[in-house]
N, C-alpha and C. Protein backbone atom coordinates (compact mmCIF):
# COMPACT_ATOMS: atom_id res chain seq x y z
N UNK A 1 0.84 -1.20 0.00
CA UNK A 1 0.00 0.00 0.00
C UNK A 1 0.88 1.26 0.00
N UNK A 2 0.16 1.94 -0.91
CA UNK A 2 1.35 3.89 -0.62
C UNK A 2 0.83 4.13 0.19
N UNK A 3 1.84 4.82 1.06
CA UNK A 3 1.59 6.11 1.73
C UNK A 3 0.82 6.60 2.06
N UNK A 4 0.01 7.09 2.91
CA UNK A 4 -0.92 8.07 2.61
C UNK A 4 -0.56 9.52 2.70
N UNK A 5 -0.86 10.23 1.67
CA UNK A 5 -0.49 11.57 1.32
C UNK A 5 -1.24 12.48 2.38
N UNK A 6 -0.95 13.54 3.33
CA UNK A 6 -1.42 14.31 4.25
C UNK A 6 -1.38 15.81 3.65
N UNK A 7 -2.21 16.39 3.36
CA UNK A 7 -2.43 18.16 2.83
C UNK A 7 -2.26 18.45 3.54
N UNK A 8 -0.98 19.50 3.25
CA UNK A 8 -1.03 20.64 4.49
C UNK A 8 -1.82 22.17 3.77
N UNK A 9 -2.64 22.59 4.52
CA UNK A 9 -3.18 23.60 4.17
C UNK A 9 -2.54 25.11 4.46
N UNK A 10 -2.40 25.82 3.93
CA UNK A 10 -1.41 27.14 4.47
C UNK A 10 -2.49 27.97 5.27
N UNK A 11 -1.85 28.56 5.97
CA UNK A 11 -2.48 29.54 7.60
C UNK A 11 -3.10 30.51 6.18
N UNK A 12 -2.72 31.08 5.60
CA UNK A 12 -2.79 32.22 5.17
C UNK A 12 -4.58 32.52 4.85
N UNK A 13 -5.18 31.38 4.13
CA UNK A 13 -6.56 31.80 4.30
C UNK A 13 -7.20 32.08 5.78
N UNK A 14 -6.65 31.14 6.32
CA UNK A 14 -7.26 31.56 7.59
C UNK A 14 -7.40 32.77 8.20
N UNK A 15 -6.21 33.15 8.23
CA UNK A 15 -6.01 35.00 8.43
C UNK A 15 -7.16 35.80 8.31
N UNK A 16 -7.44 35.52 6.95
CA UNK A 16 -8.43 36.36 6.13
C UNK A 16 -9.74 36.18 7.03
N UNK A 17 -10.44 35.67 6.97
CA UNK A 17 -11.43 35.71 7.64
C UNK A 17 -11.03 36.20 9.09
N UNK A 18 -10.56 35.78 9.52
CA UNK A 18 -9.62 36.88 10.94
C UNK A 18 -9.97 38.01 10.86
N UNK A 19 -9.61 38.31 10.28
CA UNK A 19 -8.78 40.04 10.35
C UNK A 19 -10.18 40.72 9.68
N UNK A 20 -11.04 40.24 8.84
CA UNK A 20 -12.58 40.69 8.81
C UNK A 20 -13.59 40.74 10.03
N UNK A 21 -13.13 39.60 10.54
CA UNK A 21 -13.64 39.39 12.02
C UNK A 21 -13.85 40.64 13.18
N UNK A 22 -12.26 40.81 12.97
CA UNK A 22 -12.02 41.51 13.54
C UNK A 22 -12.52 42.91 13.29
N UNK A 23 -12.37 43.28 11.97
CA UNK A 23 -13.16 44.61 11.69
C UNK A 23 -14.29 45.00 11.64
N UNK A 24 -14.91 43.58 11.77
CA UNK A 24 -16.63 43.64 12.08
C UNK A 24 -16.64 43.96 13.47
N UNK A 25 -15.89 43.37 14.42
CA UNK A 25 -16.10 43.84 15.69
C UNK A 25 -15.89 45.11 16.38
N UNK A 26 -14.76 45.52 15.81
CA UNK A 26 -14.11 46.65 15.50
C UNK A 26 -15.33 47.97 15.69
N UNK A 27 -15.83 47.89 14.32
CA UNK A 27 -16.98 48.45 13.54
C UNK A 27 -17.99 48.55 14.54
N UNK A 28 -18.61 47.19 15.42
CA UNK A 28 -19.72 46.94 16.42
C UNK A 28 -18.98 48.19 17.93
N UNK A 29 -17.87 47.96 18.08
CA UNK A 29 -17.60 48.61 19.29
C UNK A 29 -18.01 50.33 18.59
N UNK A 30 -17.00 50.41 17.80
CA UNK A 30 -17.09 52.23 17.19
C UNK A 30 -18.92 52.89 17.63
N UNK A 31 -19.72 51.76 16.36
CA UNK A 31 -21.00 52.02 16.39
C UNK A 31 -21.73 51.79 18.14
N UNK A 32 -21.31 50.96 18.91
CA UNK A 32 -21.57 51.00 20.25
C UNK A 32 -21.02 52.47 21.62
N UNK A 33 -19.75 53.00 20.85
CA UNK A 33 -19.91 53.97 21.77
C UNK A 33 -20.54 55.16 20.80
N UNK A 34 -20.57 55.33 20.26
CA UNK A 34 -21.41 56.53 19.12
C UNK A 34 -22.69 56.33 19.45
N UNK A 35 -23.41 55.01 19.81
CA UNK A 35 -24.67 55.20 20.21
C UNK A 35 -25.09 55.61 21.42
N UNK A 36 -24.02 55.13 22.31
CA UNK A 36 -23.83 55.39 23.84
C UNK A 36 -24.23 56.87 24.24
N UNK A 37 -22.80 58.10 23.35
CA UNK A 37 -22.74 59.40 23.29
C UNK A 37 -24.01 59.64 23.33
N UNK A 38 -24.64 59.71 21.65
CA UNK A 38 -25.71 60.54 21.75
C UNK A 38 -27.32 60.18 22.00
N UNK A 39 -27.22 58.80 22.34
CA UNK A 39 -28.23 58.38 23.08
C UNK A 39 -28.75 58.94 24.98
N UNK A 40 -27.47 59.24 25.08
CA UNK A 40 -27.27 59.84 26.39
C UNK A 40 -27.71 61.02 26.93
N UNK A 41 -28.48 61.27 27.26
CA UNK A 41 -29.56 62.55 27.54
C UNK A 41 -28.75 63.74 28.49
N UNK A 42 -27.96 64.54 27.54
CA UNK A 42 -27.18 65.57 28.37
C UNK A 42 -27.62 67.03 28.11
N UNK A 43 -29.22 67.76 28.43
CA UNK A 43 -29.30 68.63 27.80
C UNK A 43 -28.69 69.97 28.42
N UNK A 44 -27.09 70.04 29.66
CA UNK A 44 -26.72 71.44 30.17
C UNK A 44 -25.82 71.13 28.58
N UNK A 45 -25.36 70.43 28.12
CA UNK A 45 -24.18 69.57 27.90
C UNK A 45 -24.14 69.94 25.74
N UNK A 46 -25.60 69.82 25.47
CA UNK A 46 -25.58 69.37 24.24
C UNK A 46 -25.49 70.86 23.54
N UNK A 47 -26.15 72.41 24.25
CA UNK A 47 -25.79 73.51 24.13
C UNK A 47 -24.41 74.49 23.49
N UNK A 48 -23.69 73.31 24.92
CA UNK A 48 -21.74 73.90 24.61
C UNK A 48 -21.39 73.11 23.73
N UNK A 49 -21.35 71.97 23.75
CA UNK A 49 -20.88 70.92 22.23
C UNK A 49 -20.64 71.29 20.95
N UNK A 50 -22.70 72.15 20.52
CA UNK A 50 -22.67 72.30 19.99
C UNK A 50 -22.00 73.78 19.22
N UNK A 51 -21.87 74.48 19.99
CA UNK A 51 -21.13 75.77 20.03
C UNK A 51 -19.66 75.98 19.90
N UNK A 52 -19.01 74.93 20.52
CA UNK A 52 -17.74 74.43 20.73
C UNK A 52 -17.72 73.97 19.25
N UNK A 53 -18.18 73.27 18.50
CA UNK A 53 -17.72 72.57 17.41
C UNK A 53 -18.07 73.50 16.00
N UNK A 54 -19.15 74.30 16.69
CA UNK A 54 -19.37 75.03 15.27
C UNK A 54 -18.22 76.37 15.40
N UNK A 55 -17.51 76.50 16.69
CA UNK A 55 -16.75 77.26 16.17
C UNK A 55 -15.16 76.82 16.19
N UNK A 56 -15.34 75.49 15.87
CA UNK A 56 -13.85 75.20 15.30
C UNK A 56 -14.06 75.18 13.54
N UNK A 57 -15.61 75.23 13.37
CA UNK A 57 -15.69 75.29 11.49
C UNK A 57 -14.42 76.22 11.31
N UNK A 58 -14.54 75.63 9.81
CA UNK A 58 -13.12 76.57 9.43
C UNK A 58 -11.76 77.07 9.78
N UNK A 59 -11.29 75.82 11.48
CA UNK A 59 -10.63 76.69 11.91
C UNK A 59 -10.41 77.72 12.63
N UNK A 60 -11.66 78.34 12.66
CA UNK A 60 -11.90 79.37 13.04
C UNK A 60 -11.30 79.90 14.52
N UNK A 61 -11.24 78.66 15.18
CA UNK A 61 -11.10 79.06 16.81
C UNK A 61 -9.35 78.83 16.68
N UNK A 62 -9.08 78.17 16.08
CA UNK A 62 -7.53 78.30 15.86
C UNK A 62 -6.93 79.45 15.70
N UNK A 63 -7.31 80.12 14.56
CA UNK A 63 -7.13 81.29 14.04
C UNK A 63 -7.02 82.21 15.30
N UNK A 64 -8.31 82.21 15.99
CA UNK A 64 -8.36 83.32 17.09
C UNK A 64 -7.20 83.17 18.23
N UNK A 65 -7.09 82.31 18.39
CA UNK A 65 -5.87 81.49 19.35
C UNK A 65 -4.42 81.70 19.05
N UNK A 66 -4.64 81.67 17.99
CA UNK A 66 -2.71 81.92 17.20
C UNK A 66 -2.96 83.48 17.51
N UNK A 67 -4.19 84.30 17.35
CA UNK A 67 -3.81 86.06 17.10
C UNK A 67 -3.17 86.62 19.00
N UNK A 68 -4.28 85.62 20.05
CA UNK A 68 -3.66 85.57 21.26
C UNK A 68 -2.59 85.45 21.82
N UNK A 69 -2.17 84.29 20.96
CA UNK A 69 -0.41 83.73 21.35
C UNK A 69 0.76 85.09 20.78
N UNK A 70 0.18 85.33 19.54
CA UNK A 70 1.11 86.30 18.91
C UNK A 70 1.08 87.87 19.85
N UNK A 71 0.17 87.83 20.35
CA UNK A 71 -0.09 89.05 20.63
C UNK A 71 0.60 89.40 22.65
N UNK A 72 0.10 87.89 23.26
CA UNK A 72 0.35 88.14 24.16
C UNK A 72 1.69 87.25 24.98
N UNK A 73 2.12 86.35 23.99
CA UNK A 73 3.58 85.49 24.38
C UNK A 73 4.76 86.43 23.37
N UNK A 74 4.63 87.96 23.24
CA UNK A 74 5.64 88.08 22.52
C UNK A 74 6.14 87.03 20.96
N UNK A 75 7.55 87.38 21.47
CA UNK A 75 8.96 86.22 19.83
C UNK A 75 7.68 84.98 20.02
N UNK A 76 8.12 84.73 21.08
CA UNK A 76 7.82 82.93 20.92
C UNK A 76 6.45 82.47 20.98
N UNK A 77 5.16 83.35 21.29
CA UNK A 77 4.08 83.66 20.47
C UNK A 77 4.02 83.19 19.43
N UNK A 78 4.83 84.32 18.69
CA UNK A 78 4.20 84.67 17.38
C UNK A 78 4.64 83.65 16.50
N UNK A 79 5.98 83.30 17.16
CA UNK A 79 6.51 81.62 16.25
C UNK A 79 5.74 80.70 16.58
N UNK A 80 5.22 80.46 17.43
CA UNK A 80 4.07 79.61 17.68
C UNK A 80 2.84 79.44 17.38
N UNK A 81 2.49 80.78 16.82
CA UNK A 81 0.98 81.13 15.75
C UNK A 81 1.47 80.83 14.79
N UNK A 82 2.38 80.94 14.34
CA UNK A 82 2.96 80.55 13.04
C UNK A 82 2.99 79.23 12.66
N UNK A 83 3.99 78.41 13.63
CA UNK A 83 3.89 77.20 13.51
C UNK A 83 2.05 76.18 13.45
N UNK A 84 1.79 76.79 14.67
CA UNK A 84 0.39 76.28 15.31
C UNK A 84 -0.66 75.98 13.72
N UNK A 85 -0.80 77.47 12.99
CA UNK A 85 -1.62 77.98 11.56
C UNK A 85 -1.09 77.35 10.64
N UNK A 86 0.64 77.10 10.66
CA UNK A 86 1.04 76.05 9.51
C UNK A 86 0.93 74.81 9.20
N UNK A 87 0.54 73.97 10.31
CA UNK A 87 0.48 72.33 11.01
C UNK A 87 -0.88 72.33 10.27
N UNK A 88 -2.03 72.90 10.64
CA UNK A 88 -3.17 73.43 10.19
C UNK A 88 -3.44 73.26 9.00
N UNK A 89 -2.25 74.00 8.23
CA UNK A 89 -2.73 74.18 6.88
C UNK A 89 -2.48 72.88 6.33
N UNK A 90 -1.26 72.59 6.44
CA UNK A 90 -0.74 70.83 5.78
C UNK A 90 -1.45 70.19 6.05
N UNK A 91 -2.37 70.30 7.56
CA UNK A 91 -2.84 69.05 7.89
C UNK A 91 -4.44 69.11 7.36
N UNK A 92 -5.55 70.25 7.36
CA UNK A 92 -6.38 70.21 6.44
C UNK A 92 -6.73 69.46 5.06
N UNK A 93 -5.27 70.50 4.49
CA UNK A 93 -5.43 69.92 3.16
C UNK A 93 -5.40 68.04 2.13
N UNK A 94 -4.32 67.60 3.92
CA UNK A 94 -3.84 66.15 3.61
C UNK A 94 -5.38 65.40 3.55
N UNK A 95 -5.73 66.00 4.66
CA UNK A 95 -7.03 65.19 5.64
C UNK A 95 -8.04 65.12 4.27
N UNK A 96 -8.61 66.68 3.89
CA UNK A 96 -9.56 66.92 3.39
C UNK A 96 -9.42 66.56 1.80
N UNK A 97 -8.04 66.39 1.26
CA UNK A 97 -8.17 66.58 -0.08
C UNK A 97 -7.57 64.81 -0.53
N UNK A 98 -6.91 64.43 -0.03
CA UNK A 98 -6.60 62.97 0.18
C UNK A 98 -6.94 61.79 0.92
N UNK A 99 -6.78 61.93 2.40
CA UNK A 99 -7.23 60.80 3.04
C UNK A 99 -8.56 60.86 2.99
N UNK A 100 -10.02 61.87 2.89
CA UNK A 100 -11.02 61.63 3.15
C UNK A 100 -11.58 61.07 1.55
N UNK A 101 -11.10 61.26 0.47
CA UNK A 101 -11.62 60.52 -0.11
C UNK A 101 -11.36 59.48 -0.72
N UNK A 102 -9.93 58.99 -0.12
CA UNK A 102 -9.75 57.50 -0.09
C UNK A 102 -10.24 56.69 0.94
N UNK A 103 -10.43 57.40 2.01
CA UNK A 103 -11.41 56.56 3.03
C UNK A 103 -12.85 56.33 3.06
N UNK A 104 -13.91 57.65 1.93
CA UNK A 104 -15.01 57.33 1.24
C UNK A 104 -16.04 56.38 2.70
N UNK A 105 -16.03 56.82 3.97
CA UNK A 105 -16.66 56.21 4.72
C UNK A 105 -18.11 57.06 5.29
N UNK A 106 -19.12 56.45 5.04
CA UNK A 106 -19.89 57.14 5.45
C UNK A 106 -20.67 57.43 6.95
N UNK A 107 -21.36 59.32 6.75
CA UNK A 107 -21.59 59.83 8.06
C UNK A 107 -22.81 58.88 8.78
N UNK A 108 -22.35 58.68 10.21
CA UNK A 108 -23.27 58.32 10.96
C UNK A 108 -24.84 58.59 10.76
N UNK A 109 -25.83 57.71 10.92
CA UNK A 109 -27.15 58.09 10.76
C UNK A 109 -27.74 58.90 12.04
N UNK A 110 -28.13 60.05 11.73
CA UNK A 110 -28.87 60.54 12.98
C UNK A 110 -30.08 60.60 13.07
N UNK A 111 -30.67 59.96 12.82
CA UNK A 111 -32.25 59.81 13.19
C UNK A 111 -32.80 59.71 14.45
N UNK A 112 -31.70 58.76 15.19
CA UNK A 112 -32.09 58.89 17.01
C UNK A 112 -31.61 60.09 17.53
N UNK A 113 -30.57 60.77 16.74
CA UNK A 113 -30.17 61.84 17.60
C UNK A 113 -30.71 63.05 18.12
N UNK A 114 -30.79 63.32 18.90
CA UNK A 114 -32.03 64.54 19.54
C UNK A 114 -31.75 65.87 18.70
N UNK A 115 -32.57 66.13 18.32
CA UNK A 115 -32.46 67.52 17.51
C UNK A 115 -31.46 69.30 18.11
N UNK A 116 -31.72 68.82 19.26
CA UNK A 116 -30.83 70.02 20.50
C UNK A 116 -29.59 69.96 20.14
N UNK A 117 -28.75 68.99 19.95
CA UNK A 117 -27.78 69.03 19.85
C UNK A 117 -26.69 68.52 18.36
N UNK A 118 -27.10 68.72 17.54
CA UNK A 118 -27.09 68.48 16.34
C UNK A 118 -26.31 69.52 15.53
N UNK A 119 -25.18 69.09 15.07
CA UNK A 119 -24.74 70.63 14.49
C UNK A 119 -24.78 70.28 12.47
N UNK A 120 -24.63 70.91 12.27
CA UNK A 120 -24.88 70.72 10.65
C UNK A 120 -24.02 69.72 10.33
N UNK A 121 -24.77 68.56 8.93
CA UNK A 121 -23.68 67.19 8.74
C UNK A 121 -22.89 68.11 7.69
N UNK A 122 -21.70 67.46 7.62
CA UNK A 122 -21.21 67.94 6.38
C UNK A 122 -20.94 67.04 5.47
N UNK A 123 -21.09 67.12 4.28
CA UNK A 123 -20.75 66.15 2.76
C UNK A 123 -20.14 65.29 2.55
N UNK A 124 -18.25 65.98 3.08
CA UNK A 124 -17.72 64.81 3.56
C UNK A 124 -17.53 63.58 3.65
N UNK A 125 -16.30 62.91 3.39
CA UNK A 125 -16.44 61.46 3.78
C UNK A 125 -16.57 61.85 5.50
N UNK A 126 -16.55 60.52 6.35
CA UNK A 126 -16.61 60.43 8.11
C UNK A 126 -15.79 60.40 8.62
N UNK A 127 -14.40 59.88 7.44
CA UNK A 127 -13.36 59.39 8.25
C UNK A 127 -11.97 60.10 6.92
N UNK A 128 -10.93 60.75 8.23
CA UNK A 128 -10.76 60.66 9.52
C UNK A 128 -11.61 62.35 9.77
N UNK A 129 -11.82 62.42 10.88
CA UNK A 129 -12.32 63.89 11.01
C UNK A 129 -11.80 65.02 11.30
N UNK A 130 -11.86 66.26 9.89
CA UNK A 130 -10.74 67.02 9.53
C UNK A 130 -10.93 67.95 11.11
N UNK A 131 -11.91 68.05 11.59
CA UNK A 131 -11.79 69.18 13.16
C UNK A 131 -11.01 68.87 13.69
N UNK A 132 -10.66 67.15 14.27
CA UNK A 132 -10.04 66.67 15.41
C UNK A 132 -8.92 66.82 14.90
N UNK A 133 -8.42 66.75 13.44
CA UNK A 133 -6.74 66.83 12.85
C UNK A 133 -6.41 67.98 12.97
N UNK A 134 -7.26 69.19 12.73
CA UNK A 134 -6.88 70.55 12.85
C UNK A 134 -6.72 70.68 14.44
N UNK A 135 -7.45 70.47 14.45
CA UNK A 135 -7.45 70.82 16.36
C UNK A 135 -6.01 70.34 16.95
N UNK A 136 -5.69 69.04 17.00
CA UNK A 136 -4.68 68.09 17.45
C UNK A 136 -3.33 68.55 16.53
N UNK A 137 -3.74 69.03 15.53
CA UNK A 137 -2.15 69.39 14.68
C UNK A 137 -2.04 70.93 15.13
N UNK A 138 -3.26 72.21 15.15
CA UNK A 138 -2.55 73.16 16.01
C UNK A 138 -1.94 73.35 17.62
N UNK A 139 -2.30 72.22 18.28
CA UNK A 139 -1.75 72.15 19.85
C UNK A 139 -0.74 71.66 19.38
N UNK A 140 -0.26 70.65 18.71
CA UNK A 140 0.76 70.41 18.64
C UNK A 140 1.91 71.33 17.82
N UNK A 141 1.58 72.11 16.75
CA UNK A 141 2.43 72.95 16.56
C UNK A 141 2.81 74.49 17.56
N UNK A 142 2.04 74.69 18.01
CA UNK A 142 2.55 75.88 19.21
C UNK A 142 3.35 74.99 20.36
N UNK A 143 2.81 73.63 20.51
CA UNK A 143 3.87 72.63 21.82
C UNK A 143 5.40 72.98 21.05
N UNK A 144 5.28 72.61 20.21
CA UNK A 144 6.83 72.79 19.59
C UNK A 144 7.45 74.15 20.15
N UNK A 145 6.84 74.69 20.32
CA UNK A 145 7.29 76.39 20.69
C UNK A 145 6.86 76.48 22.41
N UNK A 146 5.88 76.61 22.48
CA UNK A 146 5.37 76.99 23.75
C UNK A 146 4.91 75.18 24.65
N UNK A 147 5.81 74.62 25.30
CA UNK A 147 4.86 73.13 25.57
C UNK A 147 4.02 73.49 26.53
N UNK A 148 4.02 74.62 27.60
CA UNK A 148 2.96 74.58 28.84
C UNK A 148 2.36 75.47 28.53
N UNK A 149 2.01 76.56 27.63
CA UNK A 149 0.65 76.73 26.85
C UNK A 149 -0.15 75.92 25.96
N UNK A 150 0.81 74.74 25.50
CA UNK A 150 -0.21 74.28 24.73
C UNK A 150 -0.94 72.56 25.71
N UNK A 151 -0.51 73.28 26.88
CA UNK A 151 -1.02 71.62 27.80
C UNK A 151 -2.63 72.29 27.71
N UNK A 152 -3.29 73.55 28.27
CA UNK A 152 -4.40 73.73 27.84
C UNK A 152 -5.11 73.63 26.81
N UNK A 153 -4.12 73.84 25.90
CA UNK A 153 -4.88 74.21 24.59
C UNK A 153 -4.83 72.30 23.65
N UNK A 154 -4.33 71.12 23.90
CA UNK A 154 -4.58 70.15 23.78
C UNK A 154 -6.38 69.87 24.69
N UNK A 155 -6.06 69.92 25.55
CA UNK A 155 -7.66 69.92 26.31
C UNK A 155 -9.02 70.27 26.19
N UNK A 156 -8.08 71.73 25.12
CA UNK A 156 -9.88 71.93 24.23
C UNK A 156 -9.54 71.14 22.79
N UNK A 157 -8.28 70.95 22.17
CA UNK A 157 -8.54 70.14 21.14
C UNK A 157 -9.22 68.83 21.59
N UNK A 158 -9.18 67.90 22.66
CA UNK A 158 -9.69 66.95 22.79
C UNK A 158 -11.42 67.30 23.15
N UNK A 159 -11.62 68.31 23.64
CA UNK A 159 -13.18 68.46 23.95
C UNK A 159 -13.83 68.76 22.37
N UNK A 160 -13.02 69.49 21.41
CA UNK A 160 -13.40 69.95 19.98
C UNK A 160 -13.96 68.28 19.26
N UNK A 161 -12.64 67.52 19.85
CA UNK A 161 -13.17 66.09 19.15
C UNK A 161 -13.86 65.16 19.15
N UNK A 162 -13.96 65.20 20.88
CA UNK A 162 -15.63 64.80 21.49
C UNK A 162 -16.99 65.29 20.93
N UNK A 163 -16.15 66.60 20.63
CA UNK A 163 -17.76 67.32 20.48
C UNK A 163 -18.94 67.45 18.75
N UNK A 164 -17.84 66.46 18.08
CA UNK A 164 -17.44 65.88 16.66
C UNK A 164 -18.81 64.30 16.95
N UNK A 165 -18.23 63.73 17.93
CA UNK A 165 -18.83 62.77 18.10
C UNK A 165 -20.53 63.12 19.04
N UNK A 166 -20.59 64.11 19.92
CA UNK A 166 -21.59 64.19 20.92
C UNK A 166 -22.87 65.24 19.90
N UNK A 167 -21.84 65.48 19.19
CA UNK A 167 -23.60 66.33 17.61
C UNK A 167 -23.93 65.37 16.61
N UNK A 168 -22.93 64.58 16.45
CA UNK A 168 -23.66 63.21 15.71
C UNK A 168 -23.08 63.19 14.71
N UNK A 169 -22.15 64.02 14.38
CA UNK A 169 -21.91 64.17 12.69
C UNK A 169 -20.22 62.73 12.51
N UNK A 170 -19.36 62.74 13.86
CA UNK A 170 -18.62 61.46 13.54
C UNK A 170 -18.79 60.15 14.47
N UNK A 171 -17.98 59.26 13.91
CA UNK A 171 -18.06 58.18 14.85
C UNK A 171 -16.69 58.61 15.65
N UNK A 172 -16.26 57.78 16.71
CA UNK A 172 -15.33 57.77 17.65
C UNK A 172 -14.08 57.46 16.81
N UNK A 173 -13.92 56.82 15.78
CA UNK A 173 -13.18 56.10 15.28
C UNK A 173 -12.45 57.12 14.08
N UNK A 174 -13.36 58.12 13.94
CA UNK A 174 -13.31 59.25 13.05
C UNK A 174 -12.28 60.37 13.91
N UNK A 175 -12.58 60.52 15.14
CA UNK A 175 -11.78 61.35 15.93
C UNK A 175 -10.57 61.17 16.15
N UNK A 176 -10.91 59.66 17.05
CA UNK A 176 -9.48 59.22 17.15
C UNK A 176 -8.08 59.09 15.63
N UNK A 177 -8.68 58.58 14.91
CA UNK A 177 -7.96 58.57 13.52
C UNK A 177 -7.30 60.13 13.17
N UNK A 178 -8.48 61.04 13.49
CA UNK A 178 -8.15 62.41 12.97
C UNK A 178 -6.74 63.14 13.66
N UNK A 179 -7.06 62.94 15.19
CA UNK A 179 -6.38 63.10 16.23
C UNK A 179 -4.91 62.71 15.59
N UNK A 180 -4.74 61.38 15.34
CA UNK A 180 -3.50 60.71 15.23
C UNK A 180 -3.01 61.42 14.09
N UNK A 181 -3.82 61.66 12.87
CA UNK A 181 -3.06 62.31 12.17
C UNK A 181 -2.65 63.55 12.33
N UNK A 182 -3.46 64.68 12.50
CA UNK A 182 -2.98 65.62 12.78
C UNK A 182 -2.17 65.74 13.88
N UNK A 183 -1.60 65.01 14.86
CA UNK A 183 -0.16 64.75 15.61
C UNK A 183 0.47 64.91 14.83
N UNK A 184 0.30 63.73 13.82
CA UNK A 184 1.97 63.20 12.75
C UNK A 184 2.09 64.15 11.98
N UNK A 185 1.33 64.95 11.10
CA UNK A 185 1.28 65.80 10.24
C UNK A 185 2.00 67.32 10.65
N UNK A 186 1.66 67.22 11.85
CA UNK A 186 1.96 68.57 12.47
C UNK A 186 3.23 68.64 12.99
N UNK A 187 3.59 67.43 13.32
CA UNK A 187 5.62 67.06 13.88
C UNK A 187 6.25 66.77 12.87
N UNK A 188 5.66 66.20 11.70
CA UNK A 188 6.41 66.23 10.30
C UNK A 188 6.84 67.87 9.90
N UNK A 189 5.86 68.76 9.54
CA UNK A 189 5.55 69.93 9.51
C UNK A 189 6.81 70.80 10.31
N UNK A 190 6.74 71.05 11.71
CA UNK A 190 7.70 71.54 12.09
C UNK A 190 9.06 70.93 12.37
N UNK A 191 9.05 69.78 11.76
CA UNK A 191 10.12 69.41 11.91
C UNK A 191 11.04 69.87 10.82
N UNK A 192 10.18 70.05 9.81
CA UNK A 192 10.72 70.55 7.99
C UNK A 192 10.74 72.28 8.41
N UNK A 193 10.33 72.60 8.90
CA UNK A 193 10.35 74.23 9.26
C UNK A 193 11.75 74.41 10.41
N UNK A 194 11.98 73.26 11.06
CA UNK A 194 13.41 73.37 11.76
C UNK A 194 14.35 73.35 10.89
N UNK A 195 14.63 72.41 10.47
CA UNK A 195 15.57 72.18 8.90
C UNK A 195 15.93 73.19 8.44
N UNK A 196 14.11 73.74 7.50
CA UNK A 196 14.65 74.84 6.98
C UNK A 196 15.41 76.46 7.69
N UNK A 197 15.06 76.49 8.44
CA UNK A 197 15.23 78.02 9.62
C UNK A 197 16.56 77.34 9.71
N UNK A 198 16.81 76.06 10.46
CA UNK A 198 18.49 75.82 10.35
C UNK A 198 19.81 76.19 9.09
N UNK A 199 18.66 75.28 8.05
CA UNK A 199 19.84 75.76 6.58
C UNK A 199 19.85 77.52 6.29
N UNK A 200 18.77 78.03 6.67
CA UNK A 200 18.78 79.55 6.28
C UNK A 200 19.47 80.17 7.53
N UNK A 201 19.70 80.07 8.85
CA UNK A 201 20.45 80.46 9.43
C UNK A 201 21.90 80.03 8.95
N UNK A 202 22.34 79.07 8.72
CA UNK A 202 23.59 78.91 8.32
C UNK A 202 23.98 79.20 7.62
N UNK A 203 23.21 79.55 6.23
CA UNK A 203 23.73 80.48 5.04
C UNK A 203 23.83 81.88 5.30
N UNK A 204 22.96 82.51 6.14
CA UNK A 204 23.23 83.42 6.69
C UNK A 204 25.01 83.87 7.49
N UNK A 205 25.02 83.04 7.97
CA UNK A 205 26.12 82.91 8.82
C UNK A 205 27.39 82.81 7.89
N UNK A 206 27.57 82.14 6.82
CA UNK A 206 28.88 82.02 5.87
C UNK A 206 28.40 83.34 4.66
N UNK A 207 27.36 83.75 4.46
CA UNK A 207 27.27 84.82 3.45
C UNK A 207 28.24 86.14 4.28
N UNK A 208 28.65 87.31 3.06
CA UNK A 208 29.82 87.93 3.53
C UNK A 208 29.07 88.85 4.03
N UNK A 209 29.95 90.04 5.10
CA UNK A 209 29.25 90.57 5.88
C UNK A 209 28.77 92.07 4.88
N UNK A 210 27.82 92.58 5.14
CA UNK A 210 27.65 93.84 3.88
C UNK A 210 28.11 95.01 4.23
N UNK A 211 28.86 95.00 5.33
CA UNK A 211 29.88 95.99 4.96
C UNK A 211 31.25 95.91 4.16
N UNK A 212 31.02 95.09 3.91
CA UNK A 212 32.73 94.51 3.28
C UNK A 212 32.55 94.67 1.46
């Protein structure tokens, strides 16, 4: 008699169904605290949220924040509005003009959500969410400059990103994502603005003097 021949099957399909698994569950938790939020009957609560988030539209509260820093931290202010508004800009444009429409994920349904606290949906893909990147990439560009002014000013970026999730317009998963990028985006950012201020100080430094 031969042998008997034994198949070995490779792990690798297995994976696959894994790792779907996993993103289904994934998916169940996200959609479980998003329902949690605004199922949650907070009406001192749903007032400021909503106020808080409509005035990070555009940036807007950033903007006002950098004119503060510049105005009232002096040099290292104003390098810090600078930096803070530049992190901002890179990180908008990455968020809004690239990652959101390769991520093509759509906005939460609000039909349960109580009308009080509801701030306008926007068009948008859901993911990642450009407030929480702006928000999280300007604290982090004034930290570069100023770190114990911007320990407050992280604290309202994190309430800006909550407050993303508590009007209904993202999921949790949208924030957090946003968050992370606008970190990276914003330490990439000034890190290329060190560089450069370094190479232009140093050319400075070997160019001849103009009295000569």
């Amino acid at each position: 008699m031969h042998p008997r021949v034994v198949s070995r099957v490779s792990p690798a399909p297995r994976n696959r169904p894994a790792a779907r698994t996993w993103l289904r569950e994934a998916e169940r938790v996200d959609l479980a605290v998003y329902t949690a939020v605004t199922q949650t009957r907070t009406p001192g609560l749903d007032r400021a949220m909503r106020r808080l988030t409509q005035a990070a539209d555009y940036s807007r509260l950033w903007l006002a924040l950098s004119v503060v820093l510049a105005v009232t931290r002096g040099a290292p202010g104003r390098r810090a509005a600078r930096r803070g508004i530049g992190s901002v800009a890179v990180t908008s444009a990455v968020a809004n003009l690239l990652i959101k429409p390769l991520g093509a994920r759509r906005r939460p349904d609000r039909r349960k959500v109580a009308a009080s606290r509801r701030a306008p949906m926007p068009s948008s893909s859901s993911f990642p969410s450009g407030h929480s990147a702006c928000a999280f990439a300007f604290a982090t560009g004034v930290g570069s400059v100023l770190p114990y002014d911007a320990i407050p000013i992280r604290a309202l970026a994190a309430l800006v990103a909550y407050s993303r999730v508590h009007t209904g317009v993202h999921y949790p998963a949208d924030v957090i994502g946003g968050a992370l990028i606008g970190t990276a985006l914003a330490q990439a950012t000034t890190h290329a603005l060190d560089r450069w201020q370094g190479g232009h100080r140093a050319r400075r430094s070997l160019s001849p003097s103009r009295g000569l």
